[in-house]
C-alpha atoms as a PDB file:
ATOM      1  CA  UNK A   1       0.000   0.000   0.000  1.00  0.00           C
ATOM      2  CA  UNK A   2       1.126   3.349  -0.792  1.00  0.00           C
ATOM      3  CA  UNK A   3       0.553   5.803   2.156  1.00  0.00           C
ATOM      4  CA  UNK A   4       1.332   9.600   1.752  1.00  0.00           C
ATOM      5  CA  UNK A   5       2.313  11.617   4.956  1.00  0.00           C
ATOM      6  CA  UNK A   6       0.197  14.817   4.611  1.00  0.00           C
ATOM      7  CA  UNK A   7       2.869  16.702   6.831  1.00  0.00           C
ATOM      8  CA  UNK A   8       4.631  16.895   3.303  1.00  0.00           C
ATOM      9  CA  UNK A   9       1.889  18.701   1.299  1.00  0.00           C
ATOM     10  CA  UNK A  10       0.204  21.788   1.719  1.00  0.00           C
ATOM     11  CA  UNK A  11      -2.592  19.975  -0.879  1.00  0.00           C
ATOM     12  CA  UNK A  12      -4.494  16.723  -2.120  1.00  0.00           C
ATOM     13  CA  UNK A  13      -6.877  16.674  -4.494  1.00  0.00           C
ATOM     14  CA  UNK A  14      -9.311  14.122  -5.664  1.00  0.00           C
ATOM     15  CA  UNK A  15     -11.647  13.739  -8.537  1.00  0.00           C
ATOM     16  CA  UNK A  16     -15.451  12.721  -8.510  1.00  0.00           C
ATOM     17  CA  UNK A  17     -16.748  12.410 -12.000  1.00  0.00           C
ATOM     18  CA  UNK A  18     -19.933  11.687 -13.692  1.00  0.00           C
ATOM     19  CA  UNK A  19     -19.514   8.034 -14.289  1.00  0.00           C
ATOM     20  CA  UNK A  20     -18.978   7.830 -10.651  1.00  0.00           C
ATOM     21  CA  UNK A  21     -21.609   6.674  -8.192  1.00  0.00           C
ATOM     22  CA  UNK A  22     -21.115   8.037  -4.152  1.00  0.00           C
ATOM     23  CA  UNK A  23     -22.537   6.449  -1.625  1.00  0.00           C
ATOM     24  CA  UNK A  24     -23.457   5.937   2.273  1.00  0.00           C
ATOM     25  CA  UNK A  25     -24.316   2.407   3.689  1.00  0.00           C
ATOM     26  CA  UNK A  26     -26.279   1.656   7.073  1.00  0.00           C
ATOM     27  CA  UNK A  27     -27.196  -1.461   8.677  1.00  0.00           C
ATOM     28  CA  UNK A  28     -30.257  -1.448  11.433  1.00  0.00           C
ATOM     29  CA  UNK A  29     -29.258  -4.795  13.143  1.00  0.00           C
ATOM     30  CA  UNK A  30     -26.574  -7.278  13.996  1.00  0.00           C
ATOM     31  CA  UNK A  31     -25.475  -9.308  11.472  1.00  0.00           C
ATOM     32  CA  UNK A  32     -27.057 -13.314  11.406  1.00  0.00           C
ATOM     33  CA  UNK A  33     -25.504 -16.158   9.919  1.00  0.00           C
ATOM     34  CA  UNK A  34     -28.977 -17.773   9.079  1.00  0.00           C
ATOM     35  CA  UNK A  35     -30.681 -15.184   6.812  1.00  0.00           C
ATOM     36  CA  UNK A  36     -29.896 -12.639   4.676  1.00  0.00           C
ATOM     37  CA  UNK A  37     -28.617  -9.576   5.833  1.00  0.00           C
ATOM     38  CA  UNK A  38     -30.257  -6.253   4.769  1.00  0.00           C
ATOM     39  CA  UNK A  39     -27.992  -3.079   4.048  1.00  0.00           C
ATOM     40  CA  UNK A  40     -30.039   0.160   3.277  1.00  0.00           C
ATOM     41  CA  UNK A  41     -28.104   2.214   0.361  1.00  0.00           C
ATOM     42  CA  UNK A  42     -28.180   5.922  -0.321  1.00  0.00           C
ATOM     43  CA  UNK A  43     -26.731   6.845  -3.353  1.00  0.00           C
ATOM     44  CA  UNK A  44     -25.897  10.476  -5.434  1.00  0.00           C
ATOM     45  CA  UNK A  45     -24.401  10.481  -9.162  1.00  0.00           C
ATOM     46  CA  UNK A  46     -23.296  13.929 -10.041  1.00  0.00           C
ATOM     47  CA  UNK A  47     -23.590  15.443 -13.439  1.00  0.00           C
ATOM     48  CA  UNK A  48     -20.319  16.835 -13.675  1.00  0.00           C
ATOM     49  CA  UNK A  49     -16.432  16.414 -13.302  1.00  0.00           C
ATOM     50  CA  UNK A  50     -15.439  17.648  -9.308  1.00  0.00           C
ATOM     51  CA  UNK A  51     -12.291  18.067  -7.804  1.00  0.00           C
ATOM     52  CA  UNK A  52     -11.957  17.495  -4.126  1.00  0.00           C
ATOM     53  CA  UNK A  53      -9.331  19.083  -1.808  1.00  0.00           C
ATOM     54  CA  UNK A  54      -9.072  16.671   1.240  1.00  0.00           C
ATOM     55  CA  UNK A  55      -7.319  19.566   3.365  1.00  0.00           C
ATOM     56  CA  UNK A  56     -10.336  21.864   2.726  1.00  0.00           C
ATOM     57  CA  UNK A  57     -12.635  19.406   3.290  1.00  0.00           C
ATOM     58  CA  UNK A  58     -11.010  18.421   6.651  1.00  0.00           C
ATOM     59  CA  UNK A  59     -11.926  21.900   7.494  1.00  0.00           C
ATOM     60  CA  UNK A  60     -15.099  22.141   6.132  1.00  0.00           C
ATOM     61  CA  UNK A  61     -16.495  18.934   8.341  1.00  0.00           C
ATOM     62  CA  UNK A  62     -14.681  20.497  11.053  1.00  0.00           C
ATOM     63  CA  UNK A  63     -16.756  23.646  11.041  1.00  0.00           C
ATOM     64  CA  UNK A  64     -19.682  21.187  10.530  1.00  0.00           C
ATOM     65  CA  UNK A  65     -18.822  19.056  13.856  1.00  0.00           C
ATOM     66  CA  UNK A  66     -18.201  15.990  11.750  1.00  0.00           C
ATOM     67  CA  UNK A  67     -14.832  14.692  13.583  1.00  0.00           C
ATOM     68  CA  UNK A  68     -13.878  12.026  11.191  1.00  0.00           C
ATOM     69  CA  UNK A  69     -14.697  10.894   7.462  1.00  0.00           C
ATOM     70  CA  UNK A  70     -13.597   7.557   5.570  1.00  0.00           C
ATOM     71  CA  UNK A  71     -13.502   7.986   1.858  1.00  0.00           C
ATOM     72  CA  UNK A  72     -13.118   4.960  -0.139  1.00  0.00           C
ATOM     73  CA  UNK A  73     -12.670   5.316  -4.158  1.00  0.00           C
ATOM     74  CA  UNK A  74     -13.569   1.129  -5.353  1.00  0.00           C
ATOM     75  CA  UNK A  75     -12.468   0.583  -9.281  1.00  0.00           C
ATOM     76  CA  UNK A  76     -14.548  -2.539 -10.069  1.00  0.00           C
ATOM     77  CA  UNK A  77     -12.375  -3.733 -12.589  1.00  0.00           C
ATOM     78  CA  UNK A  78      -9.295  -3.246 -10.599  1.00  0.00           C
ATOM     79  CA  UNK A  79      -7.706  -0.889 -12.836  1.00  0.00           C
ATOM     80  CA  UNK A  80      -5.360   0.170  -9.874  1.00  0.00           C
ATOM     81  CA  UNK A  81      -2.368  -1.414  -9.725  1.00  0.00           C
ATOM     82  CA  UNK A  82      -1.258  -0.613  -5.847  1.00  0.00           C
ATOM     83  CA  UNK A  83      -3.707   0.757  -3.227  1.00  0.00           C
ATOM     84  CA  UNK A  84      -3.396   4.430  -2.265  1.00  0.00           C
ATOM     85  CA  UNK A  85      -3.967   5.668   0.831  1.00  0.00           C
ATOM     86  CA  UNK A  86      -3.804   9.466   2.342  1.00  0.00           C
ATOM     87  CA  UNK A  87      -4.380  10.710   6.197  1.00  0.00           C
ATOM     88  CA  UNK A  88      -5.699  14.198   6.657  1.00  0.00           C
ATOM     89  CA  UNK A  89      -5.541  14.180  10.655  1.00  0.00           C
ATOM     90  CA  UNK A  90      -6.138  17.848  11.459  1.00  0.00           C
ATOM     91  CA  UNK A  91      -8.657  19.729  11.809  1.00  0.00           C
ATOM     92  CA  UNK A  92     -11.204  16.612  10.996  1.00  0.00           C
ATOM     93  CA  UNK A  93      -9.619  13.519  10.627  1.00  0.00           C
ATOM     94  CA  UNK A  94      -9.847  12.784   6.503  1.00  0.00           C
ATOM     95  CA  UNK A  95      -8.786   9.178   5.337  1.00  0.00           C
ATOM     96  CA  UNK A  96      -8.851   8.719   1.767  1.00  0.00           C
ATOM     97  CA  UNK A  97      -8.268   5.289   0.463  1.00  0.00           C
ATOM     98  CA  UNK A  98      -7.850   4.423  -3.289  1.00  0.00           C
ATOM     99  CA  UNK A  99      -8.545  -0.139  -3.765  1.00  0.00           C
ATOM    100  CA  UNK A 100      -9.478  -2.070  -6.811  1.00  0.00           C
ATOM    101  CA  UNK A 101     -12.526  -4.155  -5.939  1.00  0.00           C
ATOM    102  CA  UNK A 102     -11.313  -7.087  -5.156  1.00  0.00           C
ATOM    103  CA  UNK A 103      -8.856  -6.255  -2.695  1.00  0.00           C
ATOM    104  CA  UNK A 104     -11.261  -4.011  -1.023  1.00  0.00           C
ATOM    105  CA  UNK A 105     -13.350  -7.678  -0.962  1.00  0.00           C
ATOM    106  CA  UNK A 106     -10.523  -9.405   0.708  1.00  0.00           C
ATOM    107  CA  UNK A 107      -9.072  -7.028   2.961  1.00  0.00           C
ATOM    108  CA  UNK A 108     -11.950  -4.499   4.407  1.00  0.00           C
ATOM    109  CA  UNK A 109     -15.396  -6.678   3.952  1.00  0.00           C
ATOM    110  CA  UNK A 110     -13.907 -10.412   4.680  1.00  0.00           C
ATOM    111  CA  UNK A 111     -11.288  -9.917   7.219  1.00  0.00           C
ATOM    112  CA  UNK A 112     -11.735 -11.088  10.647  1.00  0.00           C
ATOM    113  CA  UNK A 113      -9.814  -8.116  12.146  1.00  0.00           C
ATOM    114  CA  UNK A 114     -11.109  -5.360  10.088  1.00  0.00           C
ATOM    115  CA  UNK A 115     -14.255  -4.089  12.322  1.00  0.00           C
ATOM    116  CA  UNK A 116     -16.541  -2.759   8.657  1.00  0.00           C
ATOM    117  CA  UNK A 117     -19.518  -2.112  10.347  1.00  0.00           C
ATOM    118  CA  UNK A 118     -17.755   0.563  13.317  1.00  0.00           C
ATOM    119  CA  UNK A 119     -15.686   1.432  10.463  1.00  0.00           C
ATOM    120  CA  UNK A 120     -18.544   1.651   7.894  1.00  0.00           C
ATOM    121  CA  UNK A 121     -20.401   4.280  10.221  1.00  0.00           C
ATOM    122  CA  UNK A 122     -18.192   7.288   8.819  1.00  0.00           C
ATOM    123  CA  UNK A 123     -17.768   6.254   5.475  1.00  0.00           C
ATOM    124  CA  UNK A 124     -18.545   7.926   1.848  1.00  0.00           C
ATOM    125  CA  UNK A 125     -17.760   4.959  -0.721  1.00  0.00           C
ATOM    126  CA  UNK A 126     -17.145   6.047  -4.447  1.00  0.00           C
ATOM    127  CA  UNK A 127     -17.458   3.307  -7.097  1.00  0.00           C
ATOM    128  CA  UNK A 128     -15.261   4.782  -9.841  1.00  0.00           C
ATOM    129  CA  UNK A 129     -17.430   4.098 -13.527  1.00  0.00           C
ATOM    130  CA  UNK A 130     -20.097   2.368 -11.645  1.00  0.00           C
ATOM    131  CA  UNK A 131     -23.234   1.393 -11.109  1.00  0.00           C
ATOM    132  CA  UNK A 132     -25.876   0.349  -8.093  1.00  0.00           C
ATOM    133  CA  UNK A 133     -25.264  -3.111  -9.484  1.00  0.00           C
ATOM    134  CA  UNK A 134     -21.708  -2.938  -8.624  1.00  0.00           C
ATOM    135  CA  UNK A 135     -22.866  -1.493  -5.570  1.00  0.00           C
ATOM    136  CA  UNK A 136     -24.428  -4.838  -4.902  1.00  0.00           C
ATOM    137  CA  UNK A 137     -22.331  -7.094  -6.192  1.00  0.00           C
ATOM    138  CA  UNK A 138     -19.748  -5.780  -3.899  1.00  0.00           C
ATOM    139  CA  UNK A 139     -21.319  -5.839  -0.812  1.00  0.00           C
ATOM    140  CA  UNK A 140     -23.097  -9.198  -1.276  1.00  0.00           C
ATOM    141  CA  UNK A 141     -20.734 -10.863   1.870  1.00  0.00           C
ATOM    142  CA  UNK A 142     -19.382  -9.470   4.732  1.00  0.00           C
ATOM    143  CA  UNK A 143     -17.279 -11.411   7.131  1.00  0.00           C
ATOM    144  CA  UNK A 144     -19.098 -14.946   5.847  1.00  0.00           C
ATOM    145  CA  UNK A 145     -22.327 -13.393   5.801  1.00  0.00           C
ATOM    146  CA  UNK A 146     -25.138 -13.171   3.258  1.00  0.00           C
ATOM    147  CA  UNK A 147     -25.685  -9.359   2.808  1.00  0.00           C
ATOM    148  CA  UNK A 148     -28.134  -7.169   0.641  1.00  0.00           C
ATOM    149  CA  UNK A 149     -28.205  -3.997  -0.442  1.00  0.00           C
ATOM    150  CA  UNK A 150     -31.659  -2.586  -0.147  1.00  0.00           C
ATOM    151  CA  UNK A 151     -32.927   1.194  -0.997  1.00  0.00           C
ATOM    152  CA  UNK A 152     -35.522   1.357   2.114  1.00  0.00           C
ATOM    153  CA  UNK A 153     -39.063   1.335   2.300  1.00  0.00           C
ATOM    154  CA  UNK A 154     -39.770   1.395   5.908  1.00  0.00           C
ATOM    155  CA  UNK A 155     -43.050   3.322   7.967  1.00  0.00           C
ATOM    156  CA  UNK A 156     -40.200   5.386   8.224  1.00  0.00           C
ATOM    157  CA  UNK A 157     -39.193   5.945   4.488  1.00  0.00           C
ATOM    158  CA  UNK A 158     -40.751   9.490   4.359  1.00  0.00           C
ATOM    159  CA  UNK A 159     -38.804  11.335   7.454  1.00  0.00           C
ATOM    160  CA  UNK A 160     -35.165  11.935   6.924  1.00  0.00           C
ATOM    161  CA  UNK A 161     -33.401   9.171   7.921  1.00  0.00           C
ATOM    162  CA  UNK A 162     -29.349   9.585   9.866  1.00  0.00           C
ATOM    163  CA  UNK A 163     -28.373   8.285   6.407  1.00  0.00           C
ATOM    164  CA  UNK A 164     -30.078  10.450   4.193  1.00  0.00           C
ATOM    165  CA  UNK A 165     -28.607  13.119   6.351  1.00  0.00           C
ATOM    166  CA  UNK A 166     -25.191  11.468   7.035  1.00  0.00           C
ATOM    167  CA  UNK A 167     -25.072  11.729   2.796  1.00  0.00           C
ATOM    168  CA  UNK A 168     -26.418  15.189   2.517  1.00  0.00           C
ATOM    169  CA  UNK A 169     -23.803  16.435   4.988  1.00  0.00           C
ATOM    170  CA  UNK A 170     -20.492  14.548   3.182  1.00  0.00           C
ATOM    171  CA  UNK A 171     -21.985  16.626  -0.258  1.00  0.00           C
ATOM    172  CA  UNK A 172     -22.369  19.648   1.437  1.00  0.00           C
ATOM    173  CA  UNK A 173     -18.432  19.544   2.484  1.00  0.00           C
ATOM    174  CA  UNK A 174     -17.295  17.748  -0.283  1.00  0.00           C
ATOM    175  CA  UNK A 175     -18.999  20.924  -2.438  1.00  0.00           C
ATOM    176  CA  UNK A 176     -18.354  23.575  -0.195  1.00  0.00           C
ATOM    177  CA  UNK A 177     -22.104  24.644   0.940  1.00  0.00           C
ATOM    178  CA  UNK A 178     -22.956  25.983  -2.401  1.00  0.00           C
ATOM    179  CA  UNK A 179     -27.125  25.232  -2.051  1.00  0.00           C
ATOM    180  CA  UNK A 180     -27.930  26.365  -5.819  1.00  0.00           C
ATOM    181  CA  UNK A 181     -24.679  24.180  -7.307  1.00  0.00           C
ATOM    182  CA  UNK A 182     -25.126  21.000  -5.217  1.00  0.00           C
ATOM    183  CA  UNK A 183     -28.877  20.762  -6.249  1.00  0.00           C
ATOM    184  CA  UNK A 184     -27.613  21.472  -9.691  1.00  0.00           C
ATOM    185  CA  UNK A 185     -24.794  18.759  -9.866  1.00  0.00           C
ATOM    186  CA  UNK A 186     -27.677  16.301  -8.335  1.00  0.00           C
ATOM    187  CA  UNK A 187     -28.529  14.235 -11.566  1.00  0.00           C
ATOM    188  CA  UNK A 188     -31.658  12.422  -9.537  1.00  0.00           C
ATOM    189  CA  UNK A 189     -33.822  13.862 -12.287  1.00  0.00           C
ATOM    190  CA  UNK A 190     -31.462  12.756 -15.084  1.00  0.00           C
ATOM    191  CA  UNK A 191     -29.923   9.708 -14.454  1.00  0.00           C
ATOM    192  CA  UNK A 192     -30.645   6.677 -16.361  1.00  0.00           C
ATOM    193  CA  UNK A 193     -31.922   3.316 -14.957  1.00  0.00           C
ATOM    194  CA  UNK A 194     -29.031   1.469 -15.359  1.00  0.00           C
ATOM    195  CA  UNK A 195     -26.889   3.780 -12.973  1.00  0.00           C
ATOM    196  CA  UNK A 196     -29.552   3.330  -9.757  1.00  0.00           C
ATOM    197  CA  UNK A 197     -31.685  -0.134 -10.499  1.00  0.00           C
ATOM    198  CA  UNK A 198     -30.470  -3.342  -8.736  1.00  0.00           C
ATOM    199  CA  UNK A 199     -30.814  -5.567 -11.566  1.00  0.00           C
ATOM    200  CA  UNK A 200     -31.320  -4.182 -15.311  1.00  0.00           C
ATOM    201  CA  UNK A 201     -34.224  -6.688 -18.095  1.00  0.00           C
ATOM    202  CA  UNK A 202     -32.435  -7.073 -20.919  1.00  0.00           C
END
Protein backbone atom coordinates (compact mmCIF):
# COMPACT_ATOMS: atom_id res chain seq x y z
CA UNK A 1 0.00 0.00 0.00
CA UNK A 2 1.13 3.35 -0.79
CA UNK A 3 0.55 5.80 2.16
CA UNK A 4 1.33 9.60 1.75
CA UNK A 5 2.31 11.62 4.96
CA UNK A 6 0.20 14.82 4.61
CA UNK A 7 2.87 16.70 6.83
CA UNK A 8 4.63 16.89 3.30
CA UNK A 9 1.89 18.70 1.30
CA UNK A 10 0.20 21.79 1.72
CA UNK A 11 -2.59 19.98 -0.88
CA UNK A 12 -4.49 16.72 -2.12
CA UNK A 13 -6.88 16.67 -4.49
CA UNK A 14 -9.31 14.12 -5.66
CA UNK A 15 -11.65 13.74 -8.54
CA UNK A 16 -15.45 12.72 -8.51
CA UNK A 17 -16.75 12.41 -12.00
CA UNK A 18 -19.93 11.69 -13.69
CA UNK A 19 -19.51 8.03 -14.29
CA UNK A 20 -18.98 7.83 -10.65
CA UNK A 21 -21.61 6.67 -8.19
CA UNK A 22 -21.12 8.04 -4.15
CA UNK A 23 -22.54 6.45 -1.63
CA UNK A 24 -23.46 5.94 2.27
CA UNK A 25 -24.32 2.41 3.69
CA UNK A 26 -26.28 1.66 7.07
CA UNK A 27 -27.20 -1.46 8.68
CA UNK A 28 -30.26 -1.45 11.43
CA UNK A 29 -29.26 -4.79 13.14
CA UNK A 30 -26.57 -7.28 14.00
CA UNK A 31 -25.47 -9.31 11.47
CA UNK A 32 -27.06 -13.31 11.41
CA UNK A 33 -25.50 -16.16 9.92
CA UNK A 34 -28.98 -17.77 9.08
CA UNK A 35 -30.68 -15.18 6.81
CA UNK A 36 -29.90 -12.64 4.68
CA UNK A 37 -28.62 -9.58 5.83
CA UNK A 38 -30.26 -6.25 4.77
CA UNK A 39 -27.99 -3.08 4.05
CA UNK A 40 -30.04 0.16 3.28
CA UNK A 41 -28.10 2.21 0.36
CA UNK A 42 -28.18 5.92 -0.32
CA UNK A 43 -26.73 6.84 -3.35
CA UNK A 44 -25.90 10.48 -5.43
CA UNK A 45 -24.40 10.48 -9.16
CA UNK A 46 -23.30 13.93 -10.04
CA UNK A 47 -23.59 15.44 -13.44
CA UNK A 48 -20.32 16.83 -13.67
CA UNK A 49 -16.43 16.41 -13.30
CA UNK A 50 -15.44 17.65 -9.31
CA UNK A 51 -12.29 18.07 -7.80
CA UNK A 52 -11.96 17.49 -4.13
CA UNK A 53 -9.33 19.08 -1.81
CA UNK A 54 -9.07 16.67 1.24
CA UNK A 55 -7.32 19.57 3.37
CA UNK A 56 -10.34 21.86 2.73
CA UNK A 57 -12.64 19.41 3.29
CA UNK A 58 -11.01 18.42 6.65
CA UNK A 59 -11.93 21.90 7.49
CA UNK A 60 -15.10 22.14 6.13
CA UNK A 61 -16.50 18.93 8.34
CA UNK A 62 -14.68 20.50 11.05
CA UNK A 63 -16.76 23.65 11.04
CA UNK A 64 -19.68 21.19 10.53
CA UNK A 65 -18.82 19.06 13.86
CA UNK A 66 -18.20 15.99 11.75
CA UNK A 67 -14.83 14.69 13.58
CA UNK A 68 -13.88 12.03 11.19
CA UNK A 69 -14.70 10.89 7.46
CA UNK A 70 -13.60 7.56 5.57
CA UNK A 71 -13.50 7.99 1.86
CA UNK A 72 -13.12 4.96 -0.14
CA UNK A 73 -12.67 5.32 -4.16
CA UNK A 74 -13.57 1.13 -5.35
CA UNK A 75 -12.47 0.58 -9.28
CA UNK A 76 -14.55 -2.54 -10.07
CA UNK A 77 -12.37 -3.73 -12.59
CA UNK A 78 -9.29 -3.25 -10.60
CA UNK A 79 -7.71 -0.89 -12.84
CA UNK A 80 -5.36 0.17 -9.87
CA UNK A 81 -2.37 -1.41 -9.73
CA UNK A 82 -1.26 -0.61 -5.85
CA UNK A 83 -3.71 0.76 -3.23
CA UNK A 84 -3.40 4.43 -2.26
CA UNK A 85 -3.97 5.67 0.83
CA UNK A 86 -3.80 9.47 2.34
CA UNK A 87 -4.38 10.71 6.20
CA UNK A 88 -5.70 14.20 6.66
CA UNK A 89 -5.54 14.18 10.66
CA UNK A 90 -6.14 17.85 11.46
CA UNK A 91 -8.66 19.73 11.81
CA UNK A 92 -11.20 16.61 11.00
CA UNK A 93 -9.62 13.52 10.63
CA UNK A 94 -9.85 12.78 6.50
CA UNK A 95 -8.79 9.18 5.34
CA UNK A 96 -8.85 8.72 1.77
CA UNK A 97 -8.27 5.29 0.46
CA UNK A 98 -7.85 4.42 -3.29
CA UNK A 99 -8.54 -0.14 -3.77
CA UNK A 100 -9.48 -2.07 -6.81
CA UNK A 101 -12.53 -4.16 -5.94
CA UNK A 102 -11.31 -7.09 -5.16
CA UNK A 103 -8.86 -6.25 -2.69
CA UNK A 104 -11.26 -4.01 -1.02
CA UNK A 105 -13.35 -7.68 -0.96
CA UNK A 106 -10.52 -9.41 0.71
CA UNK A 107 -9.07 -7.03 2.96
CA UNK A 108 -11.95 -4.50 4.41
CA UNK A 109 -15.40 -6.68 3.95
CA UNK A 110 -13.91 -10.41 4.68
CA UNK A 111 -11.29 -9.92 7.22
CA UNK A 112 -11.73 -11.09 10.65
CA UNK A 113 -9.81 -8.12 12.15
CA UNK A 114 -11.11 -5.36 10.09
CA UNK A 115 -14.26 -4.09 12.32
CA UNK A 116 -16.54 -2.76 8.66
CA UNK A 117 -19.52 -2.11 10.35
CA UNK A 118 -17.75 0.56 13.32
CA UNK A 119 -15.69 1.43 10.46
CA UNK A 120 -18.54 1.65 7.89
CA UNK A 121 -20.40 4.28 10.22
CA UNK A 122 -18.19 7.29 8.82
CA UNK A 123 -17.77 6.25 5.48
CA UNK A 124 -18.55 7.93 1.85
CA UNK A 125 -17.76 4.96 -0.72
CA UNK A 126 -17.14 6.05 -4.45
CA UNK A 127 -17.46 3.31 -7.10
CA UNK A 128 -15.26 4.78 -9.84
CA UNK A 129 -17.43 4.10 -13.53
CA UNK A 130 -20.10 2.37 -11.64
CA UNK A 131 -23.23 1.39 -11.11
CA UNK A 132 -25.88 0.35 -8.09
CA UNK A 133 -25.26 -3.11 -9.48
CA UNK A 134 -21.71 -2.94 -8.62
CA UNK A 135 -22.87 -1.49 -5.57
CA UNK A 136 -24.43 -4.84 -4.90
CA UNK A 137 -22.33 -7.09 -6.19
CA UNK A 138 -19.75 -5.78 -3.90
CA UNK A 139 -21.32 -5.84 -0.81
CA UNK A 140 -23.10 -9.20 -1.28
CA UNK A 141 -20.73 -10.86 1.87
CA UNK A 142 -19.38 -9.47 4.73
CA UNK A 143 -17.28 -11.41 7.13
CA UNK A 144 -19.10 -14.95 5.85
CA UNK A 145 -22.33 -13.39 5.80
CA UNK A 146 -25.14 -13.17 3.26
CA UNK A 147 -25.69 -9.36 2.81
CA UNK A 148 -28.13 -7.17 0.64
CA UNK A 149 -28.21 -4.00 -0.44
CA UNK A 150 -31.66 -2.59 -0.15
CA UNK A 151 -32.93 1.19 -1.00
CA UNK A 152 -35.52 1.36 2.11
CA UNK A 153 -39.06 1.34 2.30
CA UNK A 154 -39.77 1.39 5.91
CA UNK A 155 -43.05 3.32 7.97
CA UNK A 156 -40.20 5.39 8.22
CA UNK A 157 -39.19 5.94 4.49
CA UNK A 158 -40.75 9.49 4.36
CA UNK A 159 -38.80 11.34 7.45
CA UNK A 160 -35.16 11.93 6.92
CA UNK A 161 -33.40 9.17 7.92
CA UNK A 162 -29.35 9.58 9.87
CA UNK A 163 -28.37 8.29 6.41
CA UNK A 164 -30.08 10.45 4.19
CA UNK A 165 -28.61 13.12 6.35
CA UNK A 166 -25.19 11.47 7.03
CA UNK A 167 -25.07 11.73 2.80
CA UNK A 168 -26.42 15.19 2.52
CA UNK A 169 -23.80 16.43 4.99
CA UNK A 170 -20.49 14.55 3.18
CA UNK A 171 -21.99 16.63 -0.26
CA UNK A 172 -22.37 19.65 1.44
CA UNK A 173 -18.43 19.54 2.48
CA UNK A 174 -17.29 17.75 -0.28
CA UNK A 175 -19.00 20.92 -2.44
CA UNK A 176 -18.35 23.57 -0.19
CA UNK A 177 -22.10 24.64 0.94
CA UNK A 178 -22.96 25.98 -2.40
CA UNK A 179 -27.13 25.23 -2.05
CA UNK A 180 -27.93 26.37 -5.82
CA UNK A 181 -24.68 24.18 -7.31
CA UNK A 182 -25.13 21.00 -5.22
CA UNK A 183 -28.88 20.76 -6.25
CA UNK A 184 -27.61 21.47 -9.69
CA UNK A 185 -24.79 18.76 -9.87
CA UNK A 186 -27.68 16.30 -8.33
CA UNK A 187 -28.53 14.23 -11.57
CA UNK A 188 -31.66 12.42 -9.54
CA UNK A 189 -33.82 13.86 -12.29
CA UNK A 190 -31.46 12.76 -15.08
CA UNK A 191 -29.92 9.71 -14.45
CA UNK A 192 -30.65 6.68 -16.36
CA UNK A 193 -31.92 3.32 -14.96
CA UNK A 194 -29.03 1.47 -15.36
CA UNK A 195 -26.89 3.78 -12.97
CA UNK A 196 -29.55 3.33 -9.76
CA UNK A 197 -31.69 -0.13 -10.50
CA UNK A 198 -30.47 -3.34 -8.74
CA UNK A 199 -30.81 -5.57 -11.57
CA UNK A 200 -31.32 -4.18 -15.31
CA UNK A 201 -34.22 -6.69 -18.10
CA UNK A 202 -32.43 -7.07 -20.92
Amino acid sequence: MNEVDSTNFTWFNFFINSFDILFTLTLNNNLAKDKINNLIGKIIILRENKEVDLFELGKLLNLMGIDRLNIIALYPLDVIEKINYINIKEPSDVKYLEIGANDFITHCLNNSSFNFLEYNKNTIYIIKEGSYIDVKNIFSKINGFNTNIGRGGSQKSHLLSPLDFRLSCYMMAMLKFDYKYITYLNSFNIATKDRYLPFIER
